[in-house]
Protein backbone atom coordinates (compact mmCIF):
# COMPACT_ATOMS: atom_id res chain seq x y z
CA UNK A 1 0.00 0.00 0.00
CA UNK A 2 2.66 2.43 0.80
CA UNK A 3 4.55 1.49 -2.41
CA UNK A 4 2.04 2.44 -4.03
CA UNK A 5 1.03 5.86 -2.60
CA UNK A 6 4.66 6.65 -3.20
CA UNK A 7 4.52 5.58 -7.63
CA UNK A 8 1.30 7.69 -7.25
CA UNK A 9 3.64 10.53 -6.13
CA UNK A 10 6.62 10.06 -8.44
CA UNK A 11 3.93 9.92 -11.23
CA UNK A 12 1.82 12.94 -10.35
CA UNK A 13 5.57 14.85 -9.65
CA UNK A 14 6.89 13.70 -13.38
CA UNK A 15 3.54 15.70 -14.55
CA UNK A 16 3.58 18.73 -12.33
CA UNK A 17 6.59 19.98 -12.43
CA UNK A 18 6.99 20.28 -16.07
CA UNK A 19 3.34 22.01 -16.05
CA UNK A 20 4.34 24.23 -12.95
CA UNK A 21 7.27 25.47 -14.88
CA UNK A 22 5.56 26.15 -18.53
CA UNK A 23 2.79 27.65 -16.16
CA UNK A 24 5.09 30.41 -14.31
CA UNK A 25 7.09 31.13 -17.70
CA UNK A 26 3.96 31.73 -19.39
CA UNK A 27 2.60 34.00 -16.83
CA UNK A 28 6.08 35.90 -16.77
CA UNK A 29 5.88 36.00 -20.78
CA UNK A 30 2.36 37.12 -21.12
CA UNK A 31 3.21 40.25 -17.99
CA UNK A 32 5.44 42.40 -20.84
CA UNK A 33 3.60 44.42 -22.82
CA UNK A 34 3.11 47.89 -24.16
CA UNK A 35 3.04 49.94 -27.31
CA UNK A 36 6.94 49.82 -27.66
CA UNK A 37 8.51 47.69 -30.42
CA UNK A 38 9.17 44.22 -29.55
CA UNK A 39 12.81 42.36 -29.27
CA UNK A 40 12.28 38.74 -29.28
CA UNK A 41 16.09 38.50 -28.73
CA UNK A 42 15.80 40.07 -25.39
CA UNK A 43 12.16 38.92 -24.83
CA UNK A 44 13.56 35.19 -25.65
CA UNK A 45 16.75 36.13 -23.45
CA UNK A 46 14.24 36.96 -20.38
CA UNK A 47 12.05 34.02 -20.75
CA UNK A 48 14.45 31.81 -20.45
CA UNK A 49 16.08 33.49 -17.58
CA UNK A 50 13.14 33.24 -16.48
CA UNK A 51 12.60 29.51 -16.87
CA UNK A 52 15.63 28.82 -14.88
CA UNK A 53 15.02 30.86 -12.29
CA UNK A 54 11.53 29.09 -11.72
CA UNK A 55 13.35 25.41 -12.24
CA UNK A 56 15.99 26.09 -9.46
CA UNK A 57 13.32 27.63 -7.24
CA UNK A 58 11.25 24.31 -8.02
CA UNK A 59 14.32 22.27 -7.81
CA UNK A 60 14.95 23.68 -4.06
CA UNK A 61 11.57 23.38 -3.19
CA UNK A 62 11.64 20.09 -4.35
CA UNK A 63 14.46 19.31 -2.50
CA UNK A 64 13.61 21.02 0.72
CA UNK A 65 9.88 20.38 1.13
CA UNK A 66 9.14 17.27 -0.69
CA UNK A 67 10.53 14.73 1.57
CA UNK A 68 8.69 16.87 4.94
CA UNK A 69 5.69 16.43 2.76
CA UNK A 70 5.96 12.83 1.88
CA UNK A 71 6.93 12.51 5.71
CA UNK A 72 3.91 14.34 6.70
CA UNK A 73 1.59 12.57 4.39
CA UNK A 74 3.16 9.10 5.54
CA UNK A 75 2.86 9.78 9.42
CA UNK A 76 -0.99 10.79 8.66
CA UNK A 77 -1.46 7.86 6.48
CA UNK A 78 0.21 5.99 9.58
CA UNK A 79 -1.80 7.93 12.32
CA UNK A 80 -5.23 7.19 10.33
CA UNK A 81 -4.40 3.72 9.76
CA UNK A 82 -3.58 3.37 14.01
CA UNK A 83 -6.32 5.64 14.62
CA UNK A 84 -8.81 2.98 12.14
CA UNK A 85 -6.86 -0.34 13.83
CA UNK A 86 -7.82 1.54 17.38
CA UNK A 87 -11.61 2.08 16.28
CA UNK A 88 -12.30 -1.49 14.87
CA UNK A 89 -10.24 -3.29 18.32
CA UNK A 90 -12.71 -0.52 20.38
CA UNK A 91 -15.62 -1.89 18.32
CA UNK A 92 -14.13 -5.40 18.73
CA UNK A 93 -14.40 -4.73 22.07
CA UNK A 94 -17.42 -3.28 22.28
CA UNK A 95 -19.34 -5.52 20.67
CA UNK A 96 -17.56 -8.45 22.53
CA UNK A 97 -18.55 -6.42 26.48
CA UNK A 98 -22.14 -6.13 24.57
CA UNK A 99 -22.33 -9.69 24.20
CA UNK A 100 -20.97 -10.70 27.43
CA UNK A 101 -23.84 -8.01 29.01
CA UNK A 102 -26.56 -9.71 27.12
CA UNK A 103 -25.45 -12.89 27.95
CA UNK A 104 -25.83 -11.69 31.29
CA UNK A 105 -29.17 -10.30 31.19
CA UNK A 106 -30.33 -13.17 29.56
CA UNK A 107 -28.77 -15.51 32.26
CA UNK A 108 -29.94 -13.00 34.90
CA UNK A 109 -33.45 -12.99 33.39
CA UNK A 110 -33.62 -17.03 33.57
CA UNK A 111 -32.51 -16.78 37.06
CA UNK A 112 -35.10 -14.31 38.40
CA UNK A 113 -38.09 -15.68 36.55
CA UNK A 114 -37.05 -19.05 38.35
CA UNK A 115 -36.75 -17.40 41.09
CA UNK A 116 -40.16 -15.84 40.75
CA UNK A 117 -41.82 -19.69 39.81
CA UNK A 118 -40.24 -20.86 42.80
CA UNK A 119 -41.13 -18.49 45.05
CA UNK A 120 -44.89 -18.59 43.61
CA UNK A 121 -44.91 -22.29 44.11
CA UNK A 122 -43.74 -21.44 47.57
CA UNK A 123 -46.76 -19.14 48.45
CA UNK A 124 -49.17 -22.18 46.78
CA UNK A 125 -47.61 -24.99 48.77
CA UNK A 126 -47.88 -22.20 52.00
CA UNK A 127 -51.48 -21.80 51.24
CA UNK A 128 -52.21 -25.04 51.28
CA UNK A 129 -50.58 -26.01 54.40
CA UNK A 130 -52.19 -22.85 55.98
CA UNK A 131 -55.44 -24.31 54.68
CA UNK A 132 -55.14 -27.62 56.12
CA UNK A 133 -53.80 -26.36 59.37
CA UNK A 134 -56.89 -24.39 59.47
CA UNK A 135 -59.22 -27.06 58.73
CA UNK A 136 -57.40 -29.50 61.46
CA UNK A 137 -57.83 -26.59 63.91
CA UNK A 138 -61.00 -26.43 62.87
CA UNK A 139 -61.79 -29.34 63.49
CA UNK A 140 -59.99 -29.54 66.79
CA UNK A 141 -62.29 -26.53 67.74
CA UNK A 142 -65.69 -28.22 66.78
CA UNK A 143 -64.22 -31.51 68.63
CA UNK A 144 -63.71 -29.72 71.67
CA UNK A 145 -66.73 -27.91 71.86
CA UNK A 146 -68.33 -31.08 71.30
CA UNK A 147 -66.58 -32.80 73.87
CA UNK A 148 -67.33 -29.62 76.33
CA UNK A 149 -71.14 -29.94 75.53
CA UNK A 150 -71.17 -33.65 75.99
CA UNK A 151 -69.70 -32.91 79.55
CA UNK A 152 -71.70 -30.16 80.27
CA UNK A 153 -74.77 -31.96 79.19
CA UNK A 154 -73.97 -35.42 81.29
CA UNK A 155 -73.01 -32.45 84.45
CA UNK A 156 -76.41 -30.71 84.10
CA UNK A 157 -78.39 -33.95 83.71
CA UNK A 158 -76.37 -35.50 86.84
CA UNK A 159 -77.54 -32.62 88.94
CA UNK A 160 -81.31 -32.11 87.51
CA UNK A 161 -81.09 -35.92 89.01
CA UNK A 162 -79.36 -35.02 92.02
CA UNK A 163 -82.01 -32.39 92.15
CA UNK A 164 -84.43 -34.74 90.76
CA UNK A 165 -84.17 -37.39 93.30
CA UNK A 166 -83.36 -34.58 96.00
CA UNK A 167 -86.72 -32.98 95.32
CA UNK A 168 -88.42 -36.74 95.47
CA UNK A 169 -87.07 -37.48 98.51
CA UNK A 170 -88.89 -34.40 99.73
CA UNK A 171 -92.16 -34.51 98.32
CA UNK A 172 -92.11 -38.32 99.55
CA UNK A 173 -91.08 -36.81 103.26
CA UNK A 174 -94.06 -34.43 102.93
CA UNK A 175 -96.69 -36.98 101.92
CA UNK A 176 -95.10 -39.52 104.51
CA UNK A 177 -95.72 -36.98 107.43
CA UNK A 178 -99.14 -35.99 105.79
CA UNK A 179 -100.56 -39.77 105.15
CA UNK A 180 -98.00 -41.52 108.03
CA UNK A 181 -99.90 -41.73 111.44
CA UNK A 182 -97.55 -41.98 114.73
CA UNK A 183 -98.71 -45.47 114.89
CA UNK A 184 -97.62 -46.43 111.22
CA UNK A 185 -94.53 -45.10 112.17
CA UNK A 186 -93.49 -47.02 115.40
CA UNK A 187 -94.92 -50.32 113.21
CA UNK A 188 -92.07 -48.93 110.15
CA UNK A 189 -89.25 -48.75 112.60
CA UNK A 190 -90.20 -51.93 113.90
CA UNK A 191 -90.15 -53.86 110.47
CA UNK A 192 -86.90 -51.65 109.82
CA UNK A 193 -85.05 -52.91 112.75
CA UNK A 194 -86.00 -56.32 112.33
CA UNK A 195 -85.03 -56.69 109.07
CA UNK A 196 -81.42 -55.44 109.88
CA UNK A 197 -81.27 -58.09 112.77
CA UNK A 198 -82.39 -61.06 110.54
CA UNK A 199 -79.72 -59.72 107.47
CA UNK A 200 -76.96 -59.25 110.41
């Protein structure tokens, strides 16, 4: 590549300075003028005084200035090139950290939506244990209070027939001592005491 930029030069050189030099001599041929008579002697003389002097100043141009230019043009042809190899490794790169990144998110993304199934099968199987804890207790509860009626049922009907047989007893006292003459009674204790001397 730089071989060729450089044929380029030598080429386009070979055909400017020839035209640079006609150029200047006919600008410097075409500036006399006037009404006086001509003398293409002199006039011939001056051109090609004129022609040299334009060839050595091209010639130490040349010889001054065209290698600082080809230098110059070089070292920017160099810089662009470093400055393009820098810009495709920083795309390189780029693009590589942009993969990596949505590798990541992808990964990342995976990991919290099985994070989120998880955690919702979580809350279900913590529902359902909730559930059936509150249908044991539940049932616990309606147990007990069963098992608290039955007992307080078989209490209150022990004491209606405490109270029952208390309040027998006494209406059976009241019609003995209303229907039981003294007499009948002496003949009860009798038969009473009797009957514990025969059992004894």
């Amino acid at each position: 590549m730089r071989d060729k930029f450089y044929q380029v030069m030598k080429k386009s050189q070979i055909i400017l300075l020839p035209l640079a030099i006609i150029l200047v001599a006919g600008i410097a041929y075409a500036s006399s003028g006037g009404g006086e008579p001509i003398d293409h002697a002199k006039q011939m003389k001056d051109f090609g005084w004129r022609i040299l002097n334009t060839a050595i100043l091209v010639f130490f141009l040349y010889k001054m200035a065209w290698k600082k230019m080809k230098a110059f043009f070089v070292d920017r042809r160099e810089a662009i090139k470093a400055q393009m190899d820098q810009s495709e490794a920083a795309k390189a790169e780029a693009e590589q950290k942009f993969k990596e990144y949505s590798d990541r998110l992808e990964k990342a993304t995976g990991e919290i939506t099985g994070i989120a199934d998880m955690i919702k099968a979580q809350g279900v199987a913590e529902r359902e244990k909730i559930i059936e804890s509150a249908k044991k207790s539940s049932e616990k509860m309606k147990e007990d209070a069963t098992a608290r009626m039955d007992q307080e049922y078989k209490k209150a009907s022990k004491r209606l027939r405490i109270e029952a047989a208390e309040l027998s007893v006494l209406m059976a006292e009241d019609i003995l001592k209303k229907s039981v003459k003294p007499q009948d009674h002496e003949t009860m204790v009798k038969d009473f005491l009797e009957r514990m001397v025969r059992q004894n």
